[in-house]
C-alpha atoms as a PDB file:
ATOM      1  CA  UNK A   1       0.000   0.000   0.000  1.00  0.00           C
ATOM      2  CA  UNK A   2       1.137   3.504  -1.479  1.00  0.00           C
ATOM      3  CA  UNK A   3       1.862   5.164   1.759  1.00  0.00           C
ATOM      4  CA  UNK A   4       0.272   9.247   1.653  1.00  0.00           C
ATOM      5  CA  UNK A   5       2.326  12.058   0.661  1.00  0.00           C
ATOM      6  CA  UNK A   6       1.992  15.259   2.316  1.00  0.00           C
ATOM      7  CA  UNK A   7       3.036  18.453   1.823  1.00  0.00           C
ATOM      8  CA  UNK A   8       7.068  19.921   1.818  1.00  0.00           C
ATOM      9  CA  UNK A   9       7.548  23.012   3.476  1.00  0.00           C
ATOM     10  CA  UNK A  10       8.577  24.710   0.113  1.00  0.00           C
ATOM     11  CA  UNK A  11       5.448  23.580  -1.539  1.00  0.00           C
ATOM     12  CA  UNK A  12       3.268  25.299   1.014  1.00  0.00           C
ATOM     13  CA  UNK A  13       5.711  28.236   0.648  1.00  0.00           C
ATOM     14  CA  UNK A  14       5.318  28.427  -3.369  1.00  0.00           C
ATOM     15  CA  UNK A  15       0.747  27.573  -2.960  1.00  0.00           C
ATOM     16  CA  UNK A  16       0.883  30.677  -0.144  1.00  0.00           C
ATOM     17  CA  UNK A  17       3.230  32.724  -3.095  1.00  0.00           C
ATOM     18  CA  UNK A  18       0.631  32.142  -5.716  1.00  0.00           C
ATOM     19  CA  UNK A  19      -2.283  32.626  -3.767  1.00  0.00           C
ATOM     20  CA  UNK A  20      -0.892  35.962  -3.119  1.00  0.00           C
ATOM     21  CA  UNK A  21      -0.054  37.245  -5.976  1.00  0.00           C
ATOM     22  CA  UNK A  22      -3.860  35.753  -7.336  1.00  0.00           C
ATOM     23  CA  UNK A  23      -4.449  37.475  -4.504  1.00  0.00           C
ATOM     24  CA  UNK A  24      -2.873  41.128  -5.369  1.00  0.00           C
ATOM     25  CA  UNK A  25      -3.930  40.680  -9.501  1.00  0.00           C
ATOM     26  CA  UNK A  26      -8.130  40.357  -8.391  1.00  0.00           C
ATOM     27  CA  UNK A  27      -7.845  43.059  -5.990  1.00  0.00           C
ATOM     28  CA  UNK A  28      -5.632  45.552  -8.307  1.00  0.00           C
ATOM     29  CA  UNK A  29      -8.784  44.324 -11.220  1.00  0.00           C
ATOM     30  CA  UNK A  30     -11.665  45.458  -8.852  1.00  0.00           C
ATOM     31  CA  UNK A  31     -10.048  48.274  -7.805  1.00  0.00           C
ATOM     32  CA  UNK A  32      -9.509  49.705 -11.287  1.00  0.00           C
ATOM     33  CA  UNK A  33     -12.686  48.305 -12.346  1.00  0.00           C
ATOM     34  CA  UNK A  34     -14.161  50.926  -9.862  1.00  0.00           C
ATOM     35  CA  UNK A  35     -12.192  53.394 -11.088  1.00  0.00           C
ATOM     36  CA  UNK A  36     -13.777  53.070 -14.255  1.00  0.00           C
ATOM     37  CA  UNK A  37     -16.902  53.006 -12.829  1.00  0.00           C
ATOM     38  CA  UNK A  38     -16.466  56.439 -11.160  1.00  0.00           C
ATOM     39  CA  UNK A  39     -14.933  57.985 -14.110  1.00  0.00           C
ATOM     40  CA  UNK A  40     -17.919  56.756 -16.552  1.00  0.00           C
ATOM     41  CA  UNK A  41     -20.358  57.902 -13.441  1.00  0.00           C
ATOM     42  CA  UNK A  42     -18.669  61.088 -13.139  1.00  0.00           C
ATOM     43  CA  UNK A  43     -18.167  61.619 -16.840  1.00  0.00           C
ATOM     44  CA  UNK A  44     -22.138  61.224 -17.395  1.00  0.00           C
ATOM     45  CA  UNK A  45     -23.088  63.446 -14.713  1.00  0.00           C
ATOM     46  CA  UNK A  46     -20.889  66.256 -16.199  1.00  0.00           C
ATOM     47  CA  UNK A  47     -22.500  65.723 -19.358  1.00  0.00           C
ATOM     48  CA  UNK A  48     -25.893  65.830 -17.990  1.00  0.00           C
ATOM     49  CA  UNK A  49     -24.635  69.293 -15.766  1.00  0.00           C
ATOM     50  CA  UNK A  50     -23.437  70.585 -19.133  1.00  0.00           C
ATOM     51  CA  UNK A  51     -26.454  69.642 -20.960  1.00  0.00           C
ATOM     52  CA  UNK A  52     -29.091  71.449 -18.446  1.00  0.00           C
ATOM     53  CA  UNK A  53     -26.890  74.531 -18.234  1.00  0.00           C
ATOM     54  CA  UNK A  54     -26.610  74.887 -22.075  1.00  0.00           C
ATOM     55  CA  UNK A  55     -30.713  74.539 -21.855  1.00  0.00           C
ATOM     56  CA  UNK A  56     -30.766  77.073 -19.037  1.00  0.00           C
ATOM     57  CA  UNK A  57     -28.489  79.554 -21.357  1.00  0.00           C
ATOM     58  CA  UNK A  58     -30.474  79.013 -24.477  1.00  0.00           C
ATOM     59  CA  UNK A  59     -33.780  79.228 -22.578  1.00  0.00           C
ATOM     60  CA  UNK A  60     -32.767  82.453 -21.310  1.00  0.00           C
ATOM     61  CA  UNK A  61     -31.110  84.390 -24.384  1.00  0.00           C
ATOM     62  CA  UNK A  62     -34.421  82.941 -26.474  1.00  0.00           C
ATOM     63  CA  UNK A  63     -36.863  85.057 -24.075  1.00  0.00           C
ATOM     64  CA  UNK A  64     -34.244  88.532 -23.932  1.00  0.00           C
ATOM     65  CA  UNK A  65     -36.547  91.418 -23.420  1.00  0.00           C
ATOM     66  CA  UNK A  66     -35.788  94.176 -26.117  1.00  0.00           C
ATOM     67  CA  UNK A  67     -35.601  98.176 -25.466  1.00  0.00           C
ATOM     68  CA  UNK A  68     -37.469  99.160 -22.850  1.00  0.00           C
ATOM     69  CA  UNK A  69     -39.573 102.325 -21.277  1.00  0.00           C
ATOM     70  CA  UNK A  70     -38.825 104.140 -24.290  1.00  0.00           C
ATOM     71  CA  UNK A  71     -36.756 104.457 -27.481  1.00  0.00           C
ATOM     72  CA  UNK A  72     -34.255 106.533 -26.053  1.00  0.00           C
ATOM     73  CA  UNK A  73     -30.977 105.076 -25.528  1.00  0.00           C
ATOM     74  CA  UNK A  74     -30.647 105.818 -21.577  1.00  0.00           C
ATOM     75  CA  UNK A  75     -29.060 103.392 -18.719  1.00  0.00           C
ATOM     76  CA  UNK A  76     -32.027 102.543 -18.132  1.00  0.00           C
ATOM     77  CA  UNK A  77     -33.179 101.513 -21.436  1.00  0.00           C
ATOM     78  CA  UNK A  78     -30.433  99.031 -22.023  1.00  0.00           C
ATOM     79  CA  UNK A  79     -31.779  95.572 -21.358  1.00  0.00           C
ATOM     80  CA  UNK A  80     -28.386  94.002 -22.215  1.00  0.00           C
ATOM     81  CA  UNK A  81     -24.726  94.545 -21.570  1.00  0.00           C
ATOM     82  CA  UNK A  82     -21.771  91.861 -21.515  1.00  0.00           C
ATOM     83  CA  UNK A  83     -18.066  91.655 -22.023  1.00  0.00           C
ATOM     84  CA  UNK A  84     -15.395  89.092 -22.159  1.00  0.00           C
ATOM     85  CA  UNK A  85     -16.338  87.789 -18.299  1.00  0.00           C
ATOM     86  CA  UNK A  86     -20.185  88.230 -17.607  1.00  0.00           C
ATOM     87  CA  UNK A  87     -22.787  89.172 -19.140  1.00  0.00           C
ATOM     88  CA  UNK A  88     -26.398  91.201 -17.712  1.00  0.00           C
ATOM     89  CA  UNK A  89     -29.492  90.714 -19.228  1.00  0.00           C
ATOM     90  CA  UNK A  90     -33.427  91.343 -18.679  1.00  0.00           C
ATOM     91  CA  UNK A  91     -35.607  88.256 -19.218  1.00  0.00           C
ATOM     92  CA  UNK A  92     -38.097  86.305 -17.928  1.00  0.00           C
ATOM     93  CA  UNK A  93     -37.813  83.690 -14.508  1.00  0.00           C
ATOM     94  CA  UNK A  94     -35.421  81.001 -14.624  1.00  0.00           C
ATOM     95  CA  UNK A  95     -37.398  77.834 -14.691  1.00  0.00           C
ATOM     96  CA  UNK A  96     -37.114  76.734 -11.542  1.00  0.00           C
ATOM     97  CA  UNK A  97     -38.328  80.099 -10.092  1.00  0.00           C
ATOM     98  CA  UNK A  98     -41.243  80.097  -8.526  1.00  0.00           C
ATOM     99  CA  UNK A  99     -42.322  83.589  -9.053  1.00  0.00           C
ATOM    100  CA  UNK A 100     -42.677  84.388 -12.845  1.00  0.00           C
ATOM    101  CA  UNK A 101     -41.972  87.900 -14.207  1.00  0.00           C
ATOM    102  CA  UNK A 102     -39.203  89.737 -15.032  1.00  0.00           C
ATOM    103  CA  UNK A 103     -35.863  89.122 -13.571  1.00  0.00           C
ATOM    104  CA  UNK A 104     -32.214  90.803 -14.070  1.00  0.00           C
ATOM    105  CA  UNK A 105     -29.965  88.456 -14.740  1.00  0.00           C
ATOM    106  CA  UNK A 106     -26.398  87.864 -14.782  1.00  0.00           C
ATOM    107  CA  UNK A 107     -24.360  85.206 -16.070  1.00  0.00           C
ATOM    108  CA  UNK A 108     -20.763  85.210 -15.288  1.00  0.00           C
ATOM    109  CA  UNK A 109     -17.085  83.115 -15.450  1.00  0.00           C
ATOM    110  CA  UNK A 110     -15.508  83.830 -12.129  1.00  0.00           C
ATOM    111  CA  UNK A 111     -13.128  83.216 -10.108  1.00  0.00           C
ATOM    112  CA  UNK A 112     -13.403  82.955  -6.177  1.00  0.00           C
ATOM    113  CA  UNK A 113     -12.936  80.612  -3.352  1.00  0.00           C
ATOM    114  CA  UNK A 114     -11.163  77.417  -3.488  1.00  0.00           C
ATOM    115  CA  UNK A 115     -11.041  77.847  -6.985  1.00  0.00           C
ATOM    116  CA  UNK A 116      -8.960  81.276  -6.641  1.00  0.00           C
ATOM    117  CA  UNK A 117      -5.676  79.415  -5.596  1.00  0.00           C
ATOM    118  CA  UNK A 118      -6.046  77.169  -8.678  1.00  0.00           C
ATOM    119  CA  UNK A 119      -6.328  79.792 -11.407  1.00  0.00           C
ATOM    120  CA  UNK A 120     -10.123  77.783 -11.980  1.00  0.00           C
ATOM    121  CA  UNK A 121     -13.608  80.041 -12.163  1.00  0.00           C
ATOM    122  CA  UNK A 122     -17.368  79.013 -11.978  1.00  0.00           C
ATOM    123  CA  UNK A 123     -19.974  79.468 -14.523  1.00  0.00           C
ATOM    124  CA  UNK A 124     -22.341  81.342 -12.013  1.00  0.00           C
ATOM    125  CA  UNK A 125     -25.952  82.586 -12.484  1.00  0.00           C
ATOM    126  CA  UNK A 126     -27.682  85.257 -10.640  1.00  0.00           C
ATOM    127  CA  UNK A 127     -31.329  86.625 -10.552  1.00  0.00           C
ATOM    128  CA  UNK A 128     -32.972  89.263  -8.938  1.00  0.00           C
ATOM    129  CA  UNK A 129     -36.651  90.680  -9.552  1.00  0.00           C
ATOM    130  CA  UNK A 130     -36.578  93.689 -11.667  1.00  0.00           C
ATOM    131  CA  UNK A 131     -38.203  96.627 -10.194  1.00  0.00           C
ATOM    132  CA  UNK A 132     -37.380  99.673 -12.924  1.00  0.00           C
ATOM    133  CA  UNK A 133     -33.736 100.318 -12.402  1.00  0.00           C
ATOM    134  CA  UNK A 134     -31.047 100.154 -14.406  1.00  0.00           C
ATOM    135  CA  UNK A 135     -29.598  96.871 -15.929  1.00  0.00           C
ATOM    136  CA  UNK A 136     -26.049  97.574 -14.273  1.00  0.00           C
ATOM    137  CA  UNK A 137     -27.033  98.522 -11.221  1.00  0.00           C
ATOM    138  CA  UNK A 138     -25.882  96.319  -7.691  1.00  0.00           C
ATOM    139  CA  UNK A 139     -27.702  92.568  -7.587  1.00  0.00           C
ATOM    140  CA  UNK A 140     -27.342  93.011  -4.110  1.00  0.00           C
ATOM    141  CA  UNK A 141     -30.708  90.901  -3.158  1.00  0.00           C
ATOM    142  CA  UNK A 142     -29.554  88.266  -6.045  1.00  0.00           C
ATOM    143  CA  UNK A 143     -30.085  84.617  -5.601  1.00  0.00           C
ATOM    144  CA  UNK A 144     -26.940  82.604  -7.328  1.00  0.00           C
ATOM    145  CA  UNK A 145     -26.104  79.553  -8.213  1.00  0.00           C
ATOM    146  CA  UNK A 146     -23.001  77.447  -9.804  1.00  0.00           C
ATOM    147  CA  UNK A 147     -23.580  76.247 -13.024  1.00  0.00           C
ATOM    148  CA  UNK A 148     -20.295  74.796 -14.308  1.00  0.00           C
ATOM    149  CA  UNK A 149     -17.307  74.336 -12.076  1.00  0.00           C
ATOM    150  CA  UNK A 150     -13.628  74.486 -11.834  1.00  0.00           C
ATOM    151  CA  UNK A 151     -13.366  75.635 -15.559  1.00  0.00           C
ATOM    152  CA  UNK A 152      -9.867  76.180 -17.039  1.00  0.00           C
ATOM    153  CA  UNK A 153     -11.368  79.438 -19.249  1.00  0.00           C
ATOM    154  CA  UNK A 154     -14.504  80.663 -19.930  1.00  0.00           C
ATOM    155  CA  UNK A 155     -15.288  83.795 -21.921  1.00  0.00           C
ATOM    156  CA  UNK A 156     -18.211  85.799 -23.742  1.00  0.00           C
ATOM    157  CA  UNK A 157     -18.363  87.188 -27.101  1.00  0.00           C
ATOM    158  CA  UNK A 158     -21.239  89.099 -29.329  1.00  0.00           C
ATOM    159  CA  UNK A 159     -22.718  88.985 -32.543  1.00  0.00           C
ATOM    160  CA  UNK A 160     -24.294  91.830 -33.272  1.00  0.00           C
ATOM    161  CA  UNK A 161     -23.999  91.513 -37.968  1.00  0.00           C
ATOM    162  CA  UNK A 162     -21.874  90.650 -40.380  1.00  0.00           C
ATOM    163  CA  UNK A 163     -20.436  94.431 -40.741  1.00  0.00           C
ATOM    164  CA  UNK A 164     -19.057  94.161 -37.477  1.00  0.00           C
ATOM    165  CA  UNK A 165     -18.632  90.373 -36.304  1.00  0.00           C
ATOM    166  CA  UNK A 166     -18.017  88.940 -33.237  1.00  0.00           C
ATOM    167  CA  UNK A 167     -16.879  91.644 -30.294  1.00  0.00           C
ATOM    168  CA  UNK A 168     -15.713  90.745 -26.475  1.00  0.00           C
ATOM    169  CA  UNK A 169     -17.459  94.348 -25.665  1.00  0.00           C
ATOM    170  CA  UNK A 170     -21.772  94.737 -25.307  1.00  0.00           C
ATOM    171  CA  UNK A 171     -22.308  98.182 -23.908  1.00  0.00           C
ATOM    172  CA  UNK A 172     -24.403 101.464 -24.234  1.00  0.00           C
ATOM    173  CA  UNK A 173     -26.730 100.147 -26.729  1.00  0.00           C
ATOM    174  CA  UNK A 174     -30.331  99.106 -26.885  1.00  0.00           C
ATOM    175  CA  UNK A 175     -30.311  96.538 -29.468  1.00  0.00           C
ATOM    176  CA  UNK A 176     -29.216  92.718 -28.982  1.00  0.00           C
ATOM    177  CA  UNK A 177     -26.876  90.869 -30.070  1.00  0.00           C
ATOM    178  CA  UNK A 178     -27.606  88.307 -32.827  1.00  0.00           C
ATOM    179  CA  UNK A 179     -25.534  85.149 -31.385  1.00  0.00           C
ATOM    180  CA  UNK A 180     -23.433  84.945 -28.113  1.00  0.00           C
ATOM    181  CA  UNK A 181     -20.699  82.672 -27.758  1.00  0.00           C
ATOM    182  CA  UNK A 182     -19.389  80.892 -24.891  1.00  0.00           C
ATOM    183  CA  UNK A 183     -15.448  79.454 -25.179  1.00  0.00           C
ATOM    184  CA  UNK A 184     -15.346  76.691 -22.236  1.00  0.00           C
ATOM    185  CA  UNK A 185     -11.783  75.311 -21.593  1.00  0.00           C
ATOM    186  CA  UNK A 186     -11.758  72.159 -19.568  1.00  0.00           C
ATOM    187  CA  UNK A 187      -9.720  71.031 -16.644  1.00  0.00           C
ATOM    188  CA  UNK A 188      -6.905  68.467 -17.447  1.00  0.00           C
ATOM    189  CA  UNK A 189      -6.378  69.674 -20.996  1.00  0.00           C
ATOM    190  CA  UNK A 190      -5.421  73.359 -21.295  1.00  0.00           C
ATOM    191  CA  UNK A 191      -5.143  73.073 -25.194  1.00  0.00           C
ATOM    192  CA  UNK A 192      -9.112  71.444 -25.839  1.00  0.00           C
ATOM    193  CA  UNK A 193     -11.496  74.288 -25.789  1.00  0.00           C
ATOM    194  CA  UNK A 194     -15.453  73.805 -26.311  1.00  0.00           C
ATOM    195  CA  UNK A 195     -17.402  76.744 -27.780  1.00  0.00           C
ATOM    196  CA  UNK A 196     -20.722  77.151 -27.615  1.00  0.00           C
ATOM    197  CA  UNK A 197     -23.289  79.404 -29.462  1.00  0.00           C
ATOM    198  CA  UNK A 198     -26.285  80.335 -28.542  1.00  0.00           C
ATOM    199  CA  UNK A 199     -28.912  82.630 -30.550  1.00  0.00           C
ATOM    200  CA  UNK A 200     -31.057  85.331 -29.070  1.00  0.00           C
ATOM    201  CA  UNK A 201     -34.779  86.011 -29.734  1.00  0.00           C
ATOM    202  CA  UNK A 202     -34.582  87.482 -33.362  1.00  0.00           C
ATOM    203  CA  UNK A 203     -34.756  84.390 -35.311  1.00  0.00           C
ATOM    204  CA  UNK A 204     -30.764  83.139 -35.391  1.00  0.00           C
ATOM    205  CA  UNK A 205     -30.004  79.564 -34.913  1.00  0.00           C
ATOM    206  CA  UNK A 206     -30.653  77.791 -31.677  1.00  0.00           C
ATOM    207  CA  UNK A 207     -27.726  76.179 -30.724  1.00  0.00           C
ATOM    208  CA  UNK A 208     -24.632  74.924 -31.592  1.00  0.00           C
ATOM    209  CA  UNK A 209     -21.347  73.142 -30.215  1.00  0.00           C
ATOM    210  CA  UNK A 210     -18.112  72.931 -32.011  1.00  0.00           C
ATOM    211  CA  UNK A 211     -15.028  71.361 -29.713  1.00  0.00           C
ATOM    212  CA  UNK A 212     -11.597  72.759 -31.483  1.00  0.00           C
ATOM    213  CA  UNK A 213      -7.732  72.708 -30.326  1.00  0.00           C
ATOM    214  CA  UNK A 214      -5.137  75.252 -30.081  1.00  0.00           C
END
């Protein structure tokens, strides 16, 4: 009779060696399984983020209210102003406002807090009832909220026609511009910029995206 073999001391040494490094190779799979979980996760809720604030923005520059009180141009005639960083405008509620009517609103790329140390600025809203003053006068009862965050860039520009073009500058005037653009750059990738354009309420296109490198 075949008498039983057991184990040697450097077979249970080399089993314990595989078993860890079997060991090591599922955890090291799971753990960048989640990580590609997260990323996808986060990636989608970006996109959806991105998405509602692009709806927000066209929703907004669609229902611009033109001249007002009079046909004179006067401060307090202008219903729009904007430059390379924010823009002001006077349109209806945002549309999750629960008081309709007519609101000033600004939409602006700054930066502040946390973000300040990183060189990084917010896509920010704010909206305050309009009462008869002037466009550019102090939001000082605004509500706000963050739209986009921890942007590399993001800047304004105007259409106003073809005689003139595009222009970082949207003051003193009572009419609107035509088309505004917004230039996104996103963090990670300094060189891939997004731009966005949006048309007002005089009959330009809706909306359009076009992603370009520099």
């Amino acid at each position: 009779m075949m008498r039983e073999r057991g184990f040697t001391l450097l077979e249970m040494l080399i089993a314990m060696t595989l078993m860890a490094l079997l060991t090591v190779g599922l955890t090291s799979g799971l753990r960048l399984g989640a990580r590609v979980w997260d990323g996808a996760d986060d990636r989608r809720l970006a996109i959806q983020e991105q998405q509602a604030t692009y709806t927000l923005l066209r929703r907004t520059l669609t229902q611009l209210i033109p001249q007002n009180l009079s046909q004179e141009a006067t401060a307090r005639t202008v219903t729009f102003l904007g430059d390379a960083a924010r823009m002001r405008l006077l349109s209806t509620a945002p549309a999750d406002v629960a008081r309709p009517g007519l609101y000033r609103i600004e939409i602006a790329a700054e930066t502040a807090g946390e973000n300040a140390s990183l060189g990084r600025r917010d896509l920010v809203i704010r909206w305050q009832p309009f009462a008869g003053e002037a466009l550019a006068a102090p939001l000082d009862q605004a509500d706000r909220r963050i739209l986009l965050a921890g942007l590399e860039e993001g800047a304004f520009s105007y259409f106003g026609n073809r005689d003139e073009g595009w222009v970082s500058q949207w003051s003193s005037r009572v009419d609107l511009p035509q088309l505004v653009r917004l230039r996104l750059g996103r963090p990670g990738d300094a060189s891939l910029f997004e731009e966005v354009v949006f048309g007002t309420n005089l009959g330009l296109p809706d909306i359009s995206a076009i992603a370009s490198s520099e």
